[in-house]
N, C-alpha and C. Protein backbone atom coordinates (compact mmCIF):
# COMPACT_ATOMS: atom_id res chain seq x y z
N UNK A 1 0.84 -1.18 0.00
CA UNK A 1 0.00 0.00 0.00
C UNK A 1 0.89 1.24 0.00
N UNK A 2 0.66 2.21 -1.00
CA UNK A 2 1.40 3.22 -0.92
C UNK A 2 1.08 4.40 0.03
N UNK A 3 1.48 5.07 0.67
CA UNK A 3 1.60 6.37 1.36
C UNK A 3 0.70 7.47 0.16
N UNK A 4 -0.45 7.64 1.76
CA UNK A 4 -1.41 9.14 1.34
C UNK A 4 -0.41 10.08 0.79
N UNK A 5 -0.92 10.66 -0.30
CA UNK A 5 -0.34 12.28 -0.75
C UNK A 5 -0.87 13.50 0.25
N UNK A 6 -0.01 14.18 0.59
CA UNK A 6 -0.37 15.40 1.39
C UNK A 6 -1.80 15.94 1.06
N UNK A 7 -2.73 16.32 1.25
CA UNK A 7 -3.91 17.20 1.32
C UNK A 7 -4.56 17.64 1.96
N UNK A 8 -5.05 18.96 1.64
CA UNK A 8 -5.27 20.26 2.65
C UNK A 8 -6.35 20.71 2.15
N UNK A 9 -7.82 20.29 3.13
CA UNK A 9 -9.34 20.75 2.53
C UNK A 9 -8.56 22.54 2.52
N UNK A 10 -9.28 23.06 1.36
CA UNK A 10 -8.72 24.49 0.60
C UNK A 10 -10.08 25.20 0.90
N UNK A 11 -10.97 24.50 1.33
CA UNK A 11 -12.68 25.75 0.98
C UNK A 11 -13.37 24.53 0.85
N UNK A 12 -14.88 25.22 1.18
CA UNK A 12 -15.98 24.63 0.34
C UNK A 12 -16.71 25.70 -0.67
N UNK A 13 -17.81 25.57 -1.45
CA UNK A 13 -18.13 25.62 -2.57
C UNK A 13 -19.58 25.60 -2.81
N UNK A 14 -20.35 26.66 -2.70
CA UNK A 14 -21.69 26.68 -2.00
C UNK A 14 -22.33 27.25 -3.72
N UNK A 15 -22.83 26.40 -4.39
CA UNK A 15 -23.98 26.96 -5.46
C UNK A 15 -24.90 28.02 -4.73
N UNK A 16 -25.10 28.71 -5.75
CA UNK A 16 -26.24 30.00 -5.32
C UNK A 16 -26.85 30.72 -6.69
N UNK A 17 -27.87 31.24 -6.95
CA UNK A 17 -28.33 31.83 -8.16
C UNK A 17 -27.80 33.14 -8.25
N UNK A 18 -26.62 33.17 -7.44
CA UNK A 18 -25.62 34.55 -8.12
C UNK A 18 -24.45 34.50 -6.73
N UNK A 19 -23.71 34.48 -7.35
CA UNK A 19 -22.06 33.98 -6.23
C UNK A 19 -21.75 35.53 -5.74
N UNK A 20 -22.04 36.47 -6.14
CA UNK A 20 -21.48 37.68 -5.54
C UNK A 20 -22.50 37.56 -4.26
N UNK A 21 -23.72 37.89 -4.87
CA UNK A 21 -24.46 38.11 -4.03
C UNK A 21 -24.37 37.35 -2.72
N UNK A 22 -24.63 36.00 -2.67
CA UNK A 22 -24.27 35.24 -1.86
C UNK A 22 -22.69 35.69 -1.07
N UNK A 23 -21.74 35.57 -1.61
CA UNK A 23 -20.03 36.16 -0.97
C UNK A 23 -20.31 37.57 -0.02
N UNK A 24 -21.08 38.07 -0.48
CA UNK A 24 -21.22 39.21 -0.19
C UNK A 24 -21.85 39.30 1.00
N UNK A 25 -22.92 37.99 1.17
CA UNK A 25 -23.41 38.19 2.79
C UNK A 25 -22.61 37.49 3.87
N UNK A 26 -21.72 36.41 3.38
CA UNK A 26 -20.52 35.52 4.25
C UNK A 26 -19.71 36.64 4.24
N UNK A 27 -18.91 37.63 3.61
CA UNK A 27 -18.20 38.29 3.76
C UNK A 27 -18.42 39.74 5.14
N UNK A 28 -20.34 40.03 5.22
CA UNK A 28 -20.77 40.56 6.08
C UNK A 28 -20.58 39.94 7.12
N UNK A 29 -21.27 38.28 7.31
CA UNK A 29 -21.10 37.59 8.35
C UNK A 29 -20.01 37.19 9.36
N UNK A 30 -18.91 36.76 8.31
CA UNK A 30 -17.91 36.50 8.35
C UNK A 30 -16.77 37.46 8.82
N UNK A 31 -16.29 38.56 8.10
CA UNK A 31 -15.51 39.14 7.86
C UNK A 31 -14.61 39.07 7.19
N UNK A 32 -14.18 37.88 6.56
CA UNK A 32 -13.47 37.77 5.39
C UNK A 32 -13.11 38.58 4.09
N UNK A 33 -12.27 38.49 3.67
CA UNK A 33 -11.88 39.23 2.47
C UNK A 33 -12.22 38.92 1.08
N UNK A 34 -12.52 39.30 0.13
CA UNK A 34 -12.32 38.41 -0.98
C UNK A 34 -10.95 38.28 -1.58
N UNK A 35 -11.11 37.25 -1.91
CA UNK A 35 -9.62 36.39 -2.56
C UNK A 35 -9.49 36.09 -3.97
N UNK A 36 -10.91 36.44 -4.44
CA UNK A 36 -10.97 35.71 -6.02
C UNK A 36 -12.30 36.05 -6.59
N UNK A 37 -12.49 36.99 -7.52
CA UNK A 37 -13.65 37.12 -7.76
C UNK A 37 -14.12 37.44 -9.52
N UNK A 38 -14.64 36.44 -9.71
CA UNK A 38 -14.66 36.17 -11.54
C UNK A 38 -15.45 36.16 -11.92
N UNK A 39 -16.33 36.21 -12.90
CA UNK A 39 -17.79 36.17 -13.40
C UNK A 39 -18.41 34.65 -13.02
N UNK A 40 -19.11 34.34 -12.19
CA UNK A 40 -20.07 33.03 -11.94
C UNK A 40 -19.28 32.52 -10.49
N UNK A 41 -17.94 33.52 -9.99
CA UNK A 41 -17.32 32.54 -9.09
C UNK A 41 -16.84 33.45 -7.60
N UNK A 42 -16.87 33.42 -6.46
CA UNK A 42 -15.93 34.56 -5.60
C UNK A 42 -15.75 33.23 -4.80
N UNK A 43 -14.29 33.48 -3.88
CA UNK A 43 -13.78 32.96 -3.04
C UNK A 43 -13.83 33.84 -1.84
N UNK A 44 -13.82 33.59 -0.75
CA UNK A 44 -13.47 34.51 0.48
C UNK A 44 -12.40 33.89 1.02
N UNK A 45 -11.56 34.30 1.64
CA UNK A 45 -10.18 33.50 2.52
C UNK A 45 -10.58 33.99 4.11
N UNK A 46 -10.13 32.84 4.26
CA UNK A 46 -10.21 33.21 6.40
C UNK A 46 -8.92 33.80 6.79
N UNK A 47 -8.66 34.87 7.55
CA UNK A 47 -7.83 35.44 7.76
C UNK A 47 -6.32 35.33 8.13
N UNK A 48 -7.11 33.89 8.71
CA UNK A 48 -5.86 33.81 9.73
C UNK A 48 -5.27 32.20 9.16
N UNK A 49 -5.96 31.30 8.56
CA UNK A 49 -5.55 30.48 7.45
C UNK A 49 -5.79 30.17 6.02
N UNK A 50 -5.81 28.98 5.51
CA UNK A 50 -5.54 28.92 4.13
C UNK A 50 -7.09 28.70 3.96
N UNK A 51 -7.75 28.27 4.83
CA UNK A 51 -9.18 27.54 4.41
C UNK A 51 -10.38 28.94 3.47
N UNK A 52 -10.86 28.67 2.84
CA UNK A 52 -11.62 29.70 1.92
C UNK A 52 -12.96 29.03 1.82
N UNK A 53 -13.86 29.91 1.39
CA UNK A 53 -15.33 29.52 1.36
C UNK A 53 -15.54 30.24 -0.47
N UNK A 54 -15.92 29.58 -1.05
CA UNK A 54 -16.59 29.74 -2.63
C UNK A 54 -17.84 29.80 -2.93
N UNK A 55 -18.31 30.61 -3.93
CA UNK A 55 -19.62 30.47 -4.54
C UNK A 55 -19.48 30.40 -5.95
N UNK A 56 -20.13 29.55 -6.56
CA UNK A 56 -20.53 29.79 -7.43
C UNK A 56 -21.78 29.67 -8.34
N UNK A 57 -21.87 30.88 -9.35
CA UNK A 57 -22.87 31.09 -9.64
C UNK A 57 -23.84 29.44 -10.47
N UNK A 58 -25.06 28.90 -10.03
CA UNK A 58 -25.52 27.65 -10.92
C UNK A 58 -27.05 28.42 -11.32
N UNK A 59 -27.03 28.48 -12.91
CA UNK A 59 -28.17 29.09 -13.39
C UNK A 59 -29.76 28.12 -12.78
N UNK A 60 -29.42 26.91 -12.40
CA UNK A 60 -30.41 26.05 -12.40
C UNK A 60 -30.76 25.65 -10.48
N UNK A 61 -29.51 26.25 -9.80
CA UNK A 61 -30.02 26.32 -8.86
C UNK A 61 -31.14 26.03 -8.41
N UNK A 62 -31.90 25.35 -6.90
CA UNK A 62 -32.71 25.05 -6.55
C UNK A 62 -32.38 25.09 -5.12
N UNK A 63 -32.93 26.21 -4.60
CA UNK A 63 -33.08 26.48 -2.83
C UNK A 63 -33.26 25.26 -2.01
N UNK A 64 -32.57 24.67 -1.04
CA UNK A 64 -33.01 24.01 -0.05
C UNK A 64 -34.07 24.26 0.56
N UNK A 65 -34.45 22.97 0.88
CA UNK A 65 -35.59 23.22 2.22
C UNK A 65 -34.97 22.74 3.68
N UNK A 66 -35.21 23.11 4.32
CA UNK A 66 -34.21 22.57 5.95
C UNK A 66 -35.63 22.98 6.87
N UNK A 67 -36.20 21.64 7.44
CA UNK A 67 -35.64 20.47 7.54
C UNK A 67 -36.78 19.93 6.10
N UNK A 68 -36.07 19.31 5.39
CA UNK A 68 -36.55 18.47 4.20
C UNK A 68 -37.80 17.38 4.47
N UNK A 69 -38.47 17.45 3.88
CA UNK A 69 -39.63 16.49 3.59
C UNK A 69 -39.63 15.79 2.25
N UNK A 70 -40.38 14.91 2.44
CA UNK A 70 -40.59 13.70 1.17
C UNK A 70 -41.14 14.61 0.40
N UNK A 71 -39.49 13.96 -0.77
CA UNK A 71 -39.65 15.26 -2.14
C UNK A 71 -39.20 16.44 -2.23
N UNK A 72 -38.95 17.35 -1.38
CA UNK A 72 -38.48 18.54 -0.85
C UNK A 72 -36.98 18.72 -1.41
N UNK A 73 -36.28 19.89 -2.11
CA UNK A 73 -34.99 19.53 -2.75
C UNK A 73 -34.01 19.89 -1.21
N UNK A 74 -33.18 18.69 -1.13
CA UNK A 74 -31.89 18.32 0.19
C UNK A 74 -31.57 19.42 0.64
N UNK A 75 -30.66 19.90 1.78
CA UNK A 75 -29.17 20.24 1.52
C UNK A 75 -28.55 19.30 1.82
N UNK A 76 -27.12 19.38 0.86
CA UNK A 76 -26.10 19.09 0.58
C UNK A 76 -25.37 18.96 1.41
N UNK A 77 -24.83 20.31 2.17
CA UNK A 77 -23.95 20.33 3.21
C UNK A 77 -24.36 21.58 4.23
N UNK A 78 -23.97 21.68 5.05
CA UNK A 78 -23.97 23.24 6.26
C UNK A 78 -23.19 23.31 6.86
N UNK A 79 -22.67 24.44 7.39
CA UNK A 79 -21.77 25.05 7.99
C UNK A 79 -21.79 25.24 9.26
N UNK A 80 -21.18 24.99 10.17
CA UNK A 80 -20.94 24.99 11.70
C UNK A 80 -20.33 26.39 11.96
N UNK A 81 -20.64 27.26 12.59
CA UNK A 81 -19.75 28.44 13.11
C UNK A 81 -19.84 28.31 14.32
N UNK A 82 -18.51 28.33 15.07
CA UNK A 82 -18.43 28.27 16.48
C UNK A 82 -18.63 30.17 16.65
N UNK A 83 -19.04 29.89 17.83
CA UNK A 83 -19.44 31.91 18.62
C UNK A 83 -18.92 31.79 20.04
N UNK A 84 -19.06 32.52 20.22
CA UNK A 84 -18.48 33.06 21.22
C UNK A 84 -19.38 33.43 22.40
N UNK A 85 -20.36 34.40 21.82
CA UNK A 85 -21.81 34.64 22.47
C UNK A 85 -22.69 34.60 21.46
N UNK A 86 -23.84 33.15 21.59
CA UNK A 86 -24.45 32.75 20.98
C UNK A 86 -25.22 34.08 20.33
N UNK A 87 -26.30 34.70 21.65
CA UNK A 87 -27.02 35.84 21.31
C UNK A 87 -26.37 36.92 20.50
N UNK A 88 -25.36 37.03 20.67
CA UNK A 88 -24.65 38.19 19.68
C UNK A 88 -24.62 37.89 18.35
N UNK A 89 -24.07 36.85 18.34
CA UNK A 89 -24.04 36.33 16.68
C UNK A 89 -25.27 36.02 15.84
N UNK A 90 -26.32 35.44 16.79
CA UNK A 90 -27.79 35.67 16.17
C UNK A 90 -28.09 37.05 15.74
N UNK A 91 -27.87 37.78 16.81
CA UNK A 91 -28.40 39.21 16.15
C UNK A 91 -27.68 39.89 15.28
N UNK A 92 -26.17 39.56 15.07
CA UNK A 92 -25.24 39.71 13.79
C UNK A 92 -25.66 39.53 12.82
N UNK A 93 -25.54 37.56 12.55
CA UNK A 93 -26.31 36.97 11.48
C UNK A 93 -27.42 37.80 11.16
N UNK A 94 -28.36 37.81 11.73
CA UNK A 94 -29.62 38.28 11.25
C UNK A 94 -29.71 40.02 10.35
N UNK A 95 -28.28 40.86 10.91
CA UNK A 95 -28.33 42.22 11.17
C UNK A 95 -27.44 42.26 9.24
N UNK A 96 -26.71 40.89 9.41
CA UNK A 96 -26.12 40.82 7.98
C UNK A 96 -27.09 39.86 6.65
N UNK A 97 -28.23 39.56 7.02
CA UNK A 97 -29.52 39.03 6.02
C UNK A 97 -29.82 37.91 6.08
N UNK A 98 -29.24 37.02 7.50
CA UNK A 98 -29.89 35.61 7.52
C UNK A 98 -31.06 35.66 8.19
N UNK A 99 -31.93 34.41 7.80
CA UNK A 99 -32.97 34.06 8.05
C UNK A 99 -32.86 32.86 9.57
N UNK A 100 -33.58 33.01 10.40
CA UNK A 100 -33.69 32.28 11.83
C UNK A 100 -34.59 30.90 11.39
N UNK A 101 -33.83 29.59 11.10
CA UNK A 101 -35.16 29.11 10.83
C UNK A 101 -35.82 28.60 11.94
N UNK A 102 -37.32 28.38 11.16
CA UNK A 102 -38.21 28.43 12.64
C UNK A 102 -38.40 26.41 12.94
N UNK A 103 -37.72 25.81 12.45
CA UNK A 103 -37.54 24.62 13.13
C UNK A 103 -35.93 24.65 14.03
N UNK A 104 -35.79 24.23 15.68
CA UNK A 104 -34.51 24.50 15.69
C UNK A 104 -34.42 23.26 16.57
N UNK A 105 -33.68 22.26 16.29
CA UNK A 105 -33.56 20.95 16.73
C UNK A 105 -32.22 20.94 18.29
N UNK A 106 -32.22 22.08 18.50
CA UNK A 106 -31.22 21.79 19.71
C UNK A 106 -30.93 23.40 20.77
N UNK A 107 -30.79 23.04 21.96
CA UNK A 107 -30.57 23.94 23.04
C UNK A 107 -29.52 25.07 22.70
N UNK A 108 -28.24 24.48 22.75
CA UNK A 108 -27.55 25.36 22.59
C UNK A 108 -26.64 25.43 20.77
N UNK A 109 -27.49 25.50 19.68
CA UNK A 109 -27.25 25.61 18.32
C UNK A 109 -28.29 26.51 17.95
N UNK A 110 -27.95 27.30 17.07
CA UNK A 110 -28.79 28.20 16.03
C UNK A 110 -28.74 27.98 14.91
N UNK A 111 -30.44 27.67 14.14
CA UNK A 111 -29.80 27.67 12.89
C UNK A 111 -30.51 28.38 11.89
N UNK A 112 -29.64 28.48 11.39
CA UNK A 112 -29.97 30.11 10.53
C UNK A 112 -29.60 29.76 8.93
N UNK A 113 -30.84 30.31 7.74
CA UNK A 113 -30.72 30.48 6.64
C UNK A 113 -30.22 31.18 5.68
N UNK A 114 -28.83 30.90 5.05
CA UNK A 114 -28.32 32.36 4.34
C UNK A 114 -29.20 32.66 2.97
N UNK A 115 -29.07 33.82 2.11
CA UNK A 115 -30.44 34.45 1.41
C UNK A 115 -30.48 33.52 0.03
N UNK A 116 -29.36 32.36 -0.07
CA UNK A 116 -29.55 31.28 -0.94
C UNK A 116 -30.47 30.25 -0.10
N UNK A 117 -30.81 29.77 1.24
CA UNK A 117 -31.45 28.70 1.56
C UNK A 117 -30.37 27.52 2.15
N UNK A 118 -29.13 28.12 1.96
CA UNK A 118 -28.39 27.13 2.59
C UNK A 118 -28.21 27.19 4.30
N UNK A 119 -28.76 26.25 5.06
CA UNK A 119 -28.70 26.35 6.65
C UNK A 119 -26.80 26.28 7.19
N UNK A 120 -27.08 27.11 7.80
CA UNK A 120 -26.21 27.20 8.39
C UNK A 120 -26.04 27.22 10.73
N UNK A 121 -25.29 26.49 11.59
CA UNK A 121 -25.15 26.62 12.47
C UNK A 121 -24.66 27.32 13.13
N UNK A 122 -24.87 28.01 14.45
CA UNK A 122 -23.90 29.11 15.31
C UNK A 122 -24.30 27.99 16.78
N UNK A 123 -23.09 28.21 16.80
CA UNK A 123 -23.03 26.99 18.32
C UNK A 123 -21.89 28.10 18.89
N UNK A 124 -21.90 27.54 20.18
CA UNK A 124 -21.14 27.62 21.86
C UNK A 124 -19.93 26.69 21.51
């Protein structure tokens, strides 16, 4: 058996029916910079390492539903953000255009919709 090759998750890669738009509210949320920004595509970089968050633009896009029902189109993946003070970052999130969704399956997690439909977490 040969020896793994080095690799380093670089970002994830979030479809949206317009990648600026979308970058543009992680970049509110976030604070991140942009790193890369092309017609259908933006990257943001995290400041303090290599890891980056992407959008890009998919004409055919189709919004999640969270939490999904029979038939209902998935998500894919979501994002965990650790906080610091839960309440603060809710009222951040929200103050930068996410949506609170109104199913919330746990005590100390928030989870919140960015203006594509992709759920996202704010935990302790």
């Amino acid at each position: 058996m040969s020896e793994r090759p080095q690799m380093t998750l670089a970002g994830v890669t979030l479809d949206a029916p317009d990648a600026r738009e979308l970058a543009a509210f992680y970049q509110r949320l976030l604070g991140w910079n942009v790193v890369q920004d092309e017609p259908g595509w933006v990257t943001l970089g995290a400041p303090a390492g290599p890891t980056g968050l992407s959008f890009q633009t998919e004409k055919d896009y189709v919004r999640p539903v969270w939490p999904a029902g029979p038939g209902d189109p998935q998500m894919s993946v979501h994002l965990d953000i650790h906080v610091d003070d839960l309440d603060a970052a809710c009222a951040h999130a929200e103050k930068a255009g996410a949506t609170r969704a109104d199913f919330q399956p746990q005590e100390d997690v928030r989870v919140y919709l960015d203006p594509a439909g992709h759920p996202f977490c704010l935990f302790l």
